[in-house]
Every structure is written in structure tokens, then in C-alpha cells.
N, C-alpha and C. Protein backbone atom coordinates (compact mmCIF):
# COMPACT_ATOMS: atom_id res chain seq x y z
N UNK A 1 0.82 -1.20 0.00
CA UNK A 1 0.00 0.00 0.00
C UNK A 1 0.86 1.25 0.00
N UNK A 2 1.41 1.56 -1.01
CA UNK A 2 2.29 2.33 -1.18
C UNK A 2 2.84 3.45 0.06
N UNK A 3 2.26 4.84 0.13
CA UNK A 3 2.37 5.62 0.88
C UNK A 3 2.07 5.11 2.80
N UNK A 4 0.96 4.65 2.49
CA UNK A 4 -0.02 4.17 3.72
C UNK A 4 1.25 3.11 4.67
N UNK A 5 1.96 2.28 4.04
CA UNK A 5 2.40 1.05 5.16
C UNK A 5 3.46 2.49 5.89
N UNK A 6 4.20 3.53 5.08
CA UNK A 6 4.92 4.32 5.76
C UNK A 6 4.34 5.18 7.10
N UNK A 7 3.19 4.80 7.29
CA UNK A 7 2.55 6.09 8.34
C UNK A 7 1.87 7.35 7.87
N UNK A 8 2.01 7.84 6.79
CA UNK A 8 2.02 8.87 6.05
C UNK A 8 0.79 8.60 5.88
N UNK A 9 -0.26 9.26 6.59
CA UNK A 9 -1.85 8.82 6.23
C UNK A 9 -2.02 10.29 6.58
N UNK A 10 -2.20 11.23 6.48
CA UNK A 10 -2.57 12.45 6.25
C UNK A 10 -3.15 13.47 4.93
N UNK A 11 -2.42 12.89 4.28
CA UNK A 11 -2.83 13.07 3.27
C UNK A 11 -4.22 12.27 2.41
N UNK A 12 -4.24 11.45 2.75
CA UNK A 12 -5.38 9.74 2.76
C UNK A 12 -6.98 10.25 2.87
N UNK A 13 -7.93 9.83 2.51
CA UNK A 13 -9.01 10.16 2.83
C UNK A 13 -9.89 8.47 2.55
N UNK A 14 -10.64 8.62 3.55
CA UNK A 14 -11.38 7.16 2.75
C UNK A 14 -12.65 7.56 2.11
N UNK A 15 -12.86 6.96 1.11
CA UNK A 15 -14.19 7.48 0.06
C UNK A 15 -14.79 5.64 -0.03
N UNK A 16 -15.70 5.78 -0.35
CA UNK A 16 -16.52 4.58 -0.40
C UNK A 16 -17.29 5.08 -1.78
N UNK A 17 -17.38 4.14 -2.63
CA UNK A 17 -18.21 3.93 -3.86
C UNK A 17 -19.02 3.23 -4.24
N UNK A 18 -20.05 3.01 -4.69
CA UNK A 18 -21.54 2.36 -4.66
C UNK A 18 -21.67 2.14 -6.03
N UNK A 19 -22.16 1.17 -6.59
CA UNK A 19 -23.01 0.96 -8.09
C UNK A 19 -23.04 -0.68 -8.40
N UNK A 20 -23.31 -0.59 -9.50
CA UNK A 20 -23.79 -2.38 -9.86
C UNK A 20 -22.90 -2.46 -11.19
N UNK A 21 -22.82 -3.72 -10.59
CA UNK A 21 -21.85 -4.52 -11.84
C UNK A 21 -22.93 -5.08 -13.06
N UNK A 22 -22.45 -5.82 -14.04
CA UNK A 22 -23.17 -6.50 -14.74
C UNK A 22 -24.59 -6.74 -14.08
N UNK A 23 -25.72 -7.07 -14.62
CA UNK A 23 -26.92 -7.77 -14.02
C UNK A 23 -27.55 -7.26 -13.23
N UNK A 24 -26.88 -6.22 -12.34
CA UNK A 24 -27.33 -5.24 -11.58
C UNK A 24 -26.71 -6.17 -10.23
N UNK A 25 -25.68 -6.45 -10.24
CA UNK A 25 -24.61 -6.81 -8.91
C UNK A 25 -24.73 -5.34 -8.37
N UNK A 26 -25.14 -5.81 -6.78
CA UNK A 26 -24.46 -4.19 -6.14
C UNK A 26 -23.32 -4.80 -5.70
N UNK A 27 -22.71 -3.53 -6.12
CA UNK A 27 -21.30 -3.57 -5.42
C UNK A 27 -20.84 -2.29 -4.41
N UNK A 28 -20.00 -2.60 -3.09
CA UNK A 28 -19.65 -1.63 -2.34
C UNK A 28 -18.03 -1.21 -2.64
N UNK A 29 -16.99 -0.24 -3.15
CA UNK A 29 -15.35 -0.46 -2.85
C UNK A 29 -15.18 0.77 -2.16
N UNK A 30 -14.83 0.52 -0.75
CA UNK A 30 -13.90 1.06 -0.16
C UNK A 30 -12.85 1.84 -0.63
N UNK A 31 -12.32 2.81 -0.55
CA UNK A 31 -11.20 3.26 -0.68
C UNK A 31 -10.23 4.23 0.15
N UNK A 32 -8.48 3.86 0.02
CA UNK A 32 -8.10 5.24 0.85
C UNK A 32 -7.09 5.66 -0.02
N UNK A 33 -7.98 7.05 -0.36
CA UNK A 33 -7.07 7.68 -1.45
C UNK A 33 -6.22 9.12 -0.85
N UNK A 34 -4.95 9.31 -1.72
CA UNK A 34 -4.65 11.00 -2.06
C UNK A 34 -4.98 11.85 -2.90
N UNK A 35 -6.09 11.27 -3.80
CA UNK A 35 -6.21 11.67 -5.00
C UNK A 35 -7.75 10.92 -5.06
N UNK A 36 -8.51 12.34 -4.63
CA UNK A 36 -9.66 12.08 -5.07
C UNK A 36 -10.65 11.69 -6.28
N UNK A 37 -10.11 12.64 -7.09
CA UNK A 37 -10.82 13.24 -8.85
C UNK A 37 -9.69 11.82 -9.13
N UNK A 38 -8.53 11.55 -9.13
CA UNK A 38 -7.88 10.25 -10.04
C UNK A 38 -8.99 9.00 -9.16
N UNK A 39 -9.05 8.64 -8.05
CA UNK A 39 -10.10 7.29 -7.77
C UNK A 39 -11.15 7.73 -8.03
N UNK A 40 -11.96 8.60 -7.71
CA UNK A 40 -13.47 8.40 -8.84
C UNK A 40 -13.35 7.82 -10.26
N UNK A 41 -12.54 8.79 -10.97
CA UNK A 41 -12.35 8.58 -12.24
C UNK A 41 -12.22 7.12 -12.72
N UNK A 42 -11.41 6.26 -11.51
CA UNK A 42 -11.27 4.99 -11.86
C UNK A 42 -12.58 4.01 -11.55
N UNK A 43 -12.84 4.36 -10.57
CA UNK A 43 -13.69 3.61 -10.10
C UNK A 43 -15.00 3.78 -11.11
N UNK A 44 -14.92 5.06 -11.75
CA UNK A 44 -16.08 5.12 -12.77
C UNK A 44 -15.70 4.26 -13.89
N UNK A 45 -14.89 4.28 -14.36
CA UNK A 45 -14.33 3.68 -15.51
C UNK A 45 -14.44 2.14 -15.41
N UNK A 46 -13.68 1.15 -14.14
CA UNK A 46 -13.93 -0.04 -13.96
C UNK A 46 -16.09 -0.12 -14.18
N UNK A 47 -16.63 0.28 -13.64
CA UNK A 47 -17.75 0.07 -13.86
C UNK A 47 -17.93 0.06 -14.80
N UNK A 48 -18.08 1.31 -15.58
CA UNK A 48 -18.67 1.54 -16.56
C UNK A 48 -17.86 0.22 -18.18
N UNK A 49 -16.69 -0.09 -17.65
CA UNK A 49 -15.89 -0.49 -18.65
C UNK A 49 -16.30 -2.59 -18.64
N UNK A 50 -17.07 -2.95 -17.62
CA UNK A 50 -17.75 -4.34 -17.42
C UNK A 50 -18.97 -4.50 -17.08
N UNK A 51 -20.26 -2.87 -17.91
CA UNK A 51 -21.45 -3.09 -18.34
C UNK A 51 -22.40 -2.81 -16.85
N UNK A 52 -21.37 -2.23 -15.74
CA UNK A 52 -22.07 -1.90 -14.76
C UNK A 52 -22.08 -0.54 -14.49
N UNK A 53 -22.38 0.13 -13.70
CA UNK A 53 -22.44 1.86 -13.46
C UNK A 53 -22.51 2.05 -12.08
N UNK A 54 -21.69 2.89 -12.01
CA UNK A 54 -21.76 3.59 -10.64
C UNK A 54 -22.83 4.80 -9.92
N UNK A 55 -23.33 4.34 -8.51
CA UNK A 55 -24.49 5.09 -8.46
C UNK A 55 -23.96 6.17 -7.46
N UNK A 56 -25.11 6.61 -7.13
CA UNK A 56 -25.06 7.28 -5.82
C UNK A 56 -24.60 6.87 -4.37
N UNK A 57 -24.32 7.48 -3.65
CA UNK A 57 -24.05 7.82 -2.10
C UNK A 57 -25.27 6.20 -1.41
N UNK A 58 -24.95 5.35 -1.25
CA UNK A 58 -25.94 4.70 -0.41
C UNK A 58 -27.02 4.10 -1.47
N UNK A 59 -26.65 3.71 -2.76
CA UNK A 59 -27.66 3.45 -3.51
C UNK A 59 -27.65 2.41 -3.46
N UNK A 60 -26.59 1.09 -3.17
CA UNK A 60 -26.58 -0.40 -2.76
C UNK A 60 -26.29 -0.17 -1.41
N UNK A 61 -25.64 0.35 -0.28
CA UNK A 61 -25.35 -0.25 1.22
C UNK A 61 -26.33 -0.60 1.56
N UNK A 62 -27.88 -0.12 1.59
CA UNK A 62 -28.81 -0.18 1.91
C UNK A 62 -29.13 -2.04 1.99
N UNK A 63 -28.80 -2.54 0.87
CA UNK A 63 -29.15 -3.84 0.94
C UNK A 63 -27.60 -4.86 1.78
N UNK A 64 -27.01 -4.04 2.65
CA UNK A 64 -26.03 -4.82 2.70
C UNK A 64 -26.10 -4.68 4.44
N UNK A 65 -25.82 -5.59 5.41
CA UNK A 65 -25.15 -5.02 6.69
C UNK A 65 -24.17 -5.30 6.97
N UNK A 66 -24.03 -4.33 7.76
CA UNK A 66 -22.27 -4.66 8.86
C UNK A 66 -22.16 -5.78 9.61
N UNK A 67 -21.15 -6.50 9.73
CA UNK A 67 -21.16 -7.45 11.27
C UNK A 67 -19.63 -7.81 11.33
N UNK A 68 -19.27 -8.55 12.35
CA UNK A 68 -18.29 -8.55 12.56
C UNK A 68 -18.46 -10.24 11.72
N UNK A 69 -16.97 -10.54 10.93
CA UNK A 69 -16.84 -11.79 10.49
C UNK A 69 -16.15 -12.51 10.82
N UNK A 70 -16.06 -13.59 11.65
CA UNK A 70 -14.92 -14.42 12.06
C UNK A 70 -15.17 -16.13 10.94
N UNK A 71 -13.80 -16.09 10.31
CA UNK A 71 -13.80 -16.77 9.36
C UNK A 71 -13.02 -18.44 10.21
N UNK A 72 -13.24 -19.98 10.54
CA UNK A 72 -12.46 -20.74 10.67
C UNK A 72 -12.39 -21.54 9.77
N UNK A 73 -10.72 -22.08 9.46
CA UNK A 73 -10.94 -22.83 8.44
C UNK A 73 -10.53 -24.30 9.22
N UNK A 74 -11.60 -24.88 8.85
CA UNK A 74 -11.24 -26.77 9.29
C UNK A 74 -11.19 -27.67 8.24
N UNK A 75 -10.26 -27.46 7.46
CA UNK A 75 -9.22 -28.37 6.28
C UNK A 75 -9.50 -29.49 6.47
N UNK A 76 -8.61 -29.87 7.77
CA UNK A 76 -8.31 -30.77 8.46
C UNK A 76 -9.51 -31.30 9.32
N UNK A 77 -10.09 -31.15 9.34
CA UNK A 77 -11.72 -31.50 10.00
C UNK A 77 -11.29 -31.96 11.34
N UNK A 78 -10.65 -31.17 12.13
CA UNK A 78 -10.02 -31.33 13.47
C UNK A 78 -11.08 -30.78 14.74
N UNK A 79 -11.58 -29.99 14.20
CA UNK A 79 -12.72 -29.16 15.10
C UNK A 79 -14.43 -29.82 14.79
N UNK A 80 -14.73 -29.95 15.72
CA UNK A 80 -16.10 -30.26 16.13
C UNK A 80 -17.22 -29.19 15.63
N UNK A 81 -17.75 -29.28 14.91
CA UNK A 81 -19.06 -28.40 14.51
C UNK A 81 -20.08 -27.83 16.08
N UNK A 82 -20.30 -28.84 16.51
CA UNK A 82 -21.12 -28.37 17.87
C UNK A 82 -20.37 -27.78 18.57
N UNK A 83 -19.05 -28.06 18.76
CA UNK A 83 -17.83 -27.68 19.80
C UNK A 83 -18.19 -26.44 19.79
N UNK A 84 -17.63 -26.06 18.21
CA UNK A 84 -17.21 -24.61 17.63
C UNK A 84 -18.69 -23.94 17.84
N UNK A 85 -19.73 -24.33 17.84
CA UNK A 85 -20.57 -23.24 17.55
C UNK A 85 -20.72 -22.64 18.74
N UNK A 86 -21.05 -23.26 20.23
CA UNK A 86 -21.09 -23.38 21.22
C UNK A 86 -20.11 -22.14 21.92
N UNK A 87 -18.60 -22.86 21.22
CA UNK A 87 -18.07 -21.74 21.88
C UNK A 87 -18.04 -20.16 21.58
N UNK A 88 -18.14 -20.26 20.00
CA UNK A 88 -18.32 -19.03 19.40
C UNK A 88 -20.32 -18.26 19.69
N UNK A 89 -21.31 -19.04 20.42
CA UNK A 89 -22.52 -18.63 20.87
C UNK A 89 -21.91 -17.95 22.60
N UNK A 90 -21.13 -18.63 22.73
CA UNK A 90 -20.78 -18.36 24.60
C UNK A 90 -19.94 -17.29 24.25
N UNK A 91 -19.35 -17.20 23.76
CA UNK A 91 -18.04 -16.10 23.72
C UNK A 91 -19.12 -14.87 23.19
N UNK A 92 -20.22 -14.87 22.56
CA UNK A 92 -20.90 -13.76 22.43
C UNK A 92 -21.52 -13.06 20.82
N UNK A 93 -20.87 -14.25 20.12
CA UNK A 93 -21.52 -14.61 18.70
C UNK A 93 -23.00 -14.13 18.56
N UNK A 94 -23.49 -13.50 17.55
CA UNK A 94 -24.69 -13.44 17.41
C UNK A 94 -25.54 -14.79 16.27
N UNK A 95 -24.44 -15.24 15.52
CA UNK A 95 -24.75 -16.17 14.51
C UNK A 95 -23.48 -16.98 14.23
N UNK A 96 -24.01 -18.23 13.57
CA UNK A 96 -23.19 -19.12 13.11
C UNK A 96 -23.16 -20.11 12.17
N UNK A 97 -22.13 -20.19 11.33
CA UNK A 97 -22.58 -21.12 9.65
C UNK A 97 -21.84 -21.94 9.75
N UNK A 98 -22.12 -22.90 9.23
CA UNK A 98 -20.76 -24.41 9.02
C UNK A 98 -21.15 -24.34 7.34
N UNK A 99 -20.12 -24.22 7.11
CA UNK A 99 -20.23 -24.72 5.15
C UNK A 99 -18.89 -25.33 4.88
N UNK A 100 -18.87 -27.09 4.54
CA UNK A 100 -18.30 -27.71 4.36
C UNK A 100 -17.22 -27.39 5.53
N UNK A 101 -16.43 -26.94 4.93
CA UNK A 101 -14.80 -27.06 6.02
C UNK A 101 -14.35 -25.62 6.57
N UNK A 102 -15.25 -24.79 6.42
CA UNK A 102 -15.48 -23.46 6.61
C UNK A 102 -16.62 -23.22 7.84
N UNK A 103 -15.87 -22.75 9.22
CA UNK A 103 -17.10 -22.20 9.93
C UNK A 103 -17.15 -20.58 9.77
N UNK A 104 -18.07 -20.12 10.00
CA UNK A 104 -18.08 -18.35 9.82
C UNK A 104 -18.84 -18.02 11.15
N UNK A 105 -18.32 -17.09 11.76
CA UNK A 105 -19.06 -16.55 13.18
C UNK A 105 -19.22 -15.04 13.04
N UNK A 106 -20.71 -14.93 13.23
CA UNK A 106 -21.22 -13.52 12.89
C UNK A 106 -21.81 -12.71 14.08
N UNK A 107 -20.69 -11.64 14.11
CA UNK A 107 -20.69 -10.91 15.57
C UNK A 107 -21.46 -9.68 15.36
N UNK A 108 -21.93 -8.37 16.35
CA UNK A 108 -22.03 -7.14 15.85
C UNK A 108 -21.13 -6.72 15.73
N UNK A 109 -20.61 -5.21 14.58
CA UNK A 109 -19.53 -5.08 14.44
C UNK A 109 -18.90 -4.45 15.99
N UNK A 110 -19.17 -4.19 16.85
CA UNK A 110 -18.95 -3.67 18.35
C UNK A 110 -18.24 -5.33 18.85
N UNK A 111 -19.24 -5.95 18.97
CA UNK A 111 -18.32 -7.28 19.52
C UNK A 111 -17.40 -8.21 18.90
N UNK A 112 -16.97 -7.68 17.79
CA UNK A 112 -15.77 -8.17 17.07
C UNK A 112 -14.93 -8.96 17.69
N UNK A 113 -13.81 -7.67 18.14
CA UNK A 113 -12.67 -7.90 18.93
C UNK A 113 -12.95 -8.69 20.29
N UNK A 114 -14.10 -8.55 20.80
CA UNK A 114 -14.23 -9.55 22.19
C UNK A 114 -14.71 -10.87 21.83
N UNK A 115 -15.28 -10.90 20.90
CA UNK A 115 -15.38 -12.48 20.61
C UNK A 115 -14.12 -13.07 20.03
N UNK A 116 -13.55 -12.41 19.23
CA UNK A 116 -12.39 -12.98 18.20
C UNK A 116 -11.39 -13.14 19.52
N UNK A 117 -11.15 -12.75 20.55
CA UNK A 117 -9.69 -12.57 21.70
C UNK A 117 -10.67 -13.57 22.38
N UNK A 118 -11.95 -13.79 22.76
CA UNK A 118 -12.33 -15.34 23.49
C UNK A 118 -11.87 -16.06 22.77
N UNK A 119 -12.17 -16.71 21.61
CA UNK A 119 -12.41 -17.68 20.88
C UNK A 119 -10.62 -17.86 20.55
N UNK A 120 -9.61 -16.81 20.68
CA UNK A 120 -8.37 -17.08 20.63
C UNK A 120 -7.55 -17.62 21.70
N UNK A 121 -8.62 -16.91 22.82
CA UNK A 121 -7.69 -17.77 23.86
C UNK A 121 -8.20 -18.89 24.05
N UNK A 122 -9.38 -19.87 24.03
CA UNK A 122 -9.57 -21.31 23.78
C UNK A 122 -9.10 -22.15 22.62
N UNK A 123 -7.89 -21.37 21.40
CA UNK A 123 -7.00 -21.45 21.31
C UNK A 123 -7.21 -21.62 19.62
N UNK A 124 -8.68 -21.15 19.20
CA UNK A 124 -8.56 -21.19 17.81
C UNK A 124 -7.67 -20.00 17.07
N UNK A 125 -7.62 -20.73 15.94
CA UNK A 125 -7.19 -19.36 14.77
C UNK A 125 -8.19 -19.26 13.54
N UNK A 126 -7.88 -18.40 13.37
CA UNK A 126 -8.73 -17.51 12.01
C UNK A 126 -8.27 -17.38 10.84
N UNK A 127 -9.07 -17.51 9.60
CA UNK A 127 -8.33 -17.04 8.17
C UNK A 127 -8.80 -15.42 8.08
N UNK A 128 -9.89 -15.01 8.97
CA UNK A 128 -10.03 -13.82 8.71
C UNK A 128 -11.39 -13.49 9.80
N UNK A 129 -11.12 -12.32 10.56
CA UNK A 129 -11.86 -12.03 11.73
C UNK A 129 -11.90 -10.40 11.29
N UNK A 130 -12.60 -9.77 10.44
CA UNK A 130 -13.59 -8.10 10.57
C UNK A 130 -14.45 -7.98 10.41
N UNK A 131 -14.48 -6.76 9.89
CA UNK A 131 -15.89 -6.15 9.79
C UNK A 131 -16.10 -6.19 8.85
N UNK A 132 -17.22 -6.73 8.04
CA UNK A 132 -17.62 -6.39 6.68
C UNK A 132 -18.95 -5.94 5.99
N UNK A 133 -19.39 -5.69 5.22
CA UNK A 133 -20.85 -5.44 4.53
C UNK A 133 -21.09 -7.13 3.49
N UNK A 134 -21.83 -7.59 4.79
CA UNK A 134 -22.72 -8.84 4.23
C UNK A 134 -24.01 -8.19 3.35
N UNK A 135 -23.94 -9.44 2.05
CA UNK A 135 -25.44 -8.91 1.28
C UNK A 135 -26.71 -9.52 2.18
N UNK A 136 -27.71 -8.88 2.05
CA UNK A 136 -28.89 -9.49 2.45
C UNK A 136 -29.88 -10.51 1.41
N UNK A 137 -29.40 -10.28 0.62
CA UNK A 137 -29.76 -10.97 -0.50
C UNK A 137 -28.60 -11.26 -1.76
N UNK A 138 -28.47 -12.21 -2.69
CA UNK A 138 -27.55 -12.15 -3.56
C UNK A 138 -28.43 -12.15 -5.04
N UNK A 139 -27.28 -11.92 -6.01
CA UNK A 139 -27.59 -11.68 -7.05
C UNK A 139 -27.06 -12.57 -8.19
N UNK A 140 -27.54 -13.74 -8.75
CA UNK A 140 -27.24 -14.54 -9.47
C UNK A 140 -26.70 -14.21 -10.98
N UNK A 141 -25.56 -14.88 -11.77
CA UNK A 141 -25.80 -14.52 -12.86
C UNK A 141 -25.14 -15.71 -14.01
N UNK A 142 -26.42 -15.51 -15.18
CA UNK A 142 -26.57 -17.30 -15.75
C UNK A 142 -25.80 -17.59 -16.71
N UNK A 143 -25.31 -16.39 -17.34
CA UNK A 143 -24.33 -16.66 -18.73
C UNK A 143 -23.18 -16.45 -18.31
N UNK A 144 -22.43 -16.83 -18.70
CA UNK A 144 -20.93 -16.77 -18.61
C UNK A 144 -20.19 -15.88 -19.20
N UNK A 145 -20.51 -15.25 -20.15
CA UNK A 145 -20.25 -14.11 -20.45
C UNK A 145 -19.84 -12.79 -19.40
N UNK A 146 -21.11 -13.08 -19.25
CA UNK A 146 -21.21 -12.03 -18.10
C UNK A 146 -20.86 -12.51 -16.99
N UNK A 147 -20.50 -13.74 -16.18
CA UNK A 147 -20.01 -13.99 -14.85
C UNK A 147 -18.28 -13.58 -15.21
N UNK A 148 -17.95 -13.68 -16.39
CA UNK A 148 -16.38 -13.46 -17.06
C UNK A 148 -16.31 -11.59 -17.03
N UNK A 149 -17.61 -11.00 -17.13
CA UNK A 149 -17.60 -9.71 -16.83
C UNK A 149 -17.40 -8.87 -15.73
N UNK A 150 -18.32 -9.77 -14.30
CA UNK A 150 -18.41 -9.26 -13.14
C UNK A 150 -17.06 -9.66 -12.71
N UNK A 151 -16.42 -11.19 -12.96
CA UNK A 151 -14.81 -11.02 -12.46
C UNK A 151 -13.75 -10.39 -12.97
N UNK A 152 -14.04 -10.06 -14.15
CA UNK A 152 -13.04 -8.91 -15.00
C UNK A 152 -13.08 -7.90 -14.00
N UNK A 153 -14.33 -7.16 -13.32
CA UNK A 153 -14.48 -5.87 -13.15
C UNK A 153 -13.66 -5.87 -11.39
N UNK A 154 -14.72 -7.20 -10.57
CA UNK A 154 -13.45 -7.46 -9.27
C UNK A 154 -11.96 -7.44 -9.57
N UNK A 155 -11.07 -8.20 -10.18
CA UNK A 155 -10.11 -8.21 -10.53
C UNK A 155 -9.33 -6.98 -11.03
N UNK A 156 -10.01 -6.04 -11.54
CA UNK A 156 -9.65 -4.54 -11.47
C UNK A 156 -9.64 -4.08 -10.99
N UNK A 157 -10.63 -3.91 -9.66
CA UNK A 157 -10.28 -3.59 -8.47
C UNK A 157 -9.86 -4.58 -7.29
N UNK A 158 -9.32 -5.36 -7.30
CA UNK A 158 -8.53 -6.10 -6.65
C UNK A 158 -6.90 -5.18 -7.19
N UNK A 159 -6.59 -4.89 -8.26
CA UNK A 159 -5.62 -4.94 -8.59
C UNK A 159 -4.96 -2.95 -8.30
N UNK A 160 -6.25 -2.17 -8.09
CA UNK A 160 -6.08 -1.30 -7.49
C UNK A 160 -5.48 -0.59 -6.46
N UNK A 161 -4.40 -0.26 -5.92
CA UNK A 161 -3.66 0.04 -4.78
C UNK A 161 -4.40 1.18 -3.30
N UNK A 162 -5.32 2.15 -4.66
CA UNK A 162 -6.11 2.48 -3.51
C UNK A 162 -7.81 1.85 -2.77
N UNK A 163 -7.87 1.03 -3.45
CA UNK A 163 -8.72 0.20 -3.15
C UNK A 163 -8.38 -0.53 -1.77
N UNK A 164 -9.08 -0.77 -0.75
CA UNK A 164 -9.52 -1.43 0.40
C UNK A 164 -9.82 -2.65 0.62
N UNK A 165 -11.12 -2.59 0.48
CA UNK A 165 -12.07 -3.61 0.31
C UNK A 165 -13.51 -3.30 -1.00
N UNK A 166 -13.49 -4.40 -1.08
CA UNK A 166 -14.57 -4.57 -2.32
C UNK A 166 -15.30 -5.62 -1.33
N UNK A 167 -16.91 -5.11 -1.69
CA UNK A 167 -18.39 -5.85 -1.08
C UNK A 167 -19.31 -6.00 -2.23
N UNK A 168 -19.76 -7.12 -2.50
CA UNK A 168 -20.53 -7.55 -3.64
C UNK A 168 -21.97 -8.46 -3.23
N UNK A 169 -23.02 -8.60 -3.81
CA UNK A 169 -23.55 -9.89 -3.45
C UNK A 169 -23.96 -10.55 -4.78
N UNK A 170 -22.59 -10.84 -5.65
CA UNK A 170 -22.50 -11.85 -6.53
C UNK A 170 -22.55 -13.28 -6.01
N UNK A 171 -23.61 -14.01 -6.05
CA UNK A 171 -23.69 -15.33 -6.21
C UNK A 171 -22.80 -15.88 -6.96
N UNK A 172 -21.10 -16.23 -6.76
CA UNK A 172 -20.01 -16.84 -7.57
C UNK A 172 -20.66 -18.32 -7.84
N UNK A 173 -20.63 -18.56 -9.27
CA UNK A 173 -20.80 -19.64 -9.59
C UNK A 173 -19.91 -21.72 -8.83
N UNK A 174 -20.59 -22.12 -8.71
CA UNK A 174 -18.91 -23.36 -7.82
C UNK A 174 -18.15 -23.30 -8.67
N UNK A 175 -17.03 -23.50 -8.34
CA UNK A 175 -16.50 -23.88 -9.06
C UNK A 175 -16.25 -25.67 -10.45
């Protein structure tokens, strides 16, 4: 992160950008820029350049909420499904998913950090424990064309330096 890992965040501003990808994907990207007018500009362009458009201020968050995400990964199918849920409901979890070898523990974003430091000191680890904008609904899409569109357009901003985080509720096809 170029400037940013130096400390040098003064100059930085975070801007957040809203619009839909292909199909009408909402999408949320984060950003922390020095250069305002250059990240709009981009962020308009990735849209506009994979058949989606960028909207207004709050024109997708609306369908999205915050929570805190605690991600476990059990590869190794070493951990107990009941174990884990149990402890991540006691430690102060508001929700909890098992999908295949993947548990996910869904906190408010306030009880993040106190669930994630329980659940560490009974001695799990995490592939990934924040805050994020979950969809409330997702958005499917049937041709391939266009699923080759909506990942063109992530992948552009993945590849973005002032980019953050990117929030979508693309239904990714399985692989």
C-alpha cells in the first residue's frame, strides 16, 4: 500500500463507492485515497468499462449489513461443529454457519474484537476475523459471459492500490 504502510496517512481520505456490476450486482469499494478526482475517475471507468455503473451515495449499502466476520478454516476437520458453535454462541456470537470445512461466526460489528480474543484464547485461529458489509440478498448470474464480466471488473479492483475492500452480493458460480 504504497504511501499508507509508511505512516504517512494524512494526506489519505477514505471514500466509499456504490453501483452495480453486470446484471445489476451491487457492489460496495472502499477506498483510501490522495487523489480524489484520479479514484473516482477509476472507479467510474472499472464500472462503466464491465457493463455496470456507478451510483449514488448509499444506492446499494442499503441492501447490505455490517457485522463482525470471524472466518475458521477446518481443512483438516479437526474441530467439532457443535464444539465450535457453542463456543463461538458463549463467547458472544450473534450467529453461526458451518459450510463444508469453513465455519463463519457472525458478531455485531462492536463485539468483534471480544469475541475474536475469546475464541483465541480457547486457542482457535482464524483465516479472517472483521468487519464487513454482508449482502442481504444475492444476485445470481446465468451466462458466462457475463459472470467473465463481473470477475473482470473485481479483478480490477482487486488490482487497485487504492482500493480497500470490495463488497458484492454476486452469487459466484462453484466452481
Amino acid at each position: 500500500d504504497k504511501a499508507l504502510g509508511a505512516g504517512n496517512t494524512e494526506n489519505y481520505e477514505k471514500i466509499v463507492y456504490e453501483g452495480y456490476g453486470p446484471q445489476g450486482v451491487a457492489v460496495i469499494v472502499e477506498t483510501m485515497t490522495d487523489n480524489r478526482n484520479r479514484t473516482a475517475g477509476e472507479m467510474r471507468h472499472y464500472f462503466d468499462k464491465y457493463g455496470g455503473n456507478m451510483g449514488a451515495a448509499n444506492c446499494v449499502s442499503w441492501s447490505f449489513d455490517r457485522k463482525g466476520v470471524i472466518v475458521i478454516d477446518n481443512e483438516d476437520e479437526e474441530l467439532d461443529e457443535d464444539t465450535v458453535m457453542m463456543d463461538a454462541l458463549d463467547a458472544g456470537a450473534a450467529d453461526f454457519e458451518a459450510d463444508d470445512d469453513i465455519f463463519t461466526v457472525y458478531t455485531e460489528p462492536a463485539d468483534l474484537g471480544t469475541v475474536r480474543d475469546e475464541l483465541t484464547a480457547q486457542g482457535y485461529t482464524f483465516a479472517s476475523a472483521e468487519v464487513e458489509q454482508v449482502p442481504n440478498t444475492y444476485t445470481k448470474i446465468d451466462d458466462k459471459e457475463t459472470c467473465d464480466k463481473m470477475q473482470k471488473m473485481l479483478d480490477m479492483f482487486e488490482d487497485n492500490d487504492d482500493i480497500q475492500n470490495v463488497w458484492h452480493n454476486w452469487e459466484m458460480p462453484e466452481e
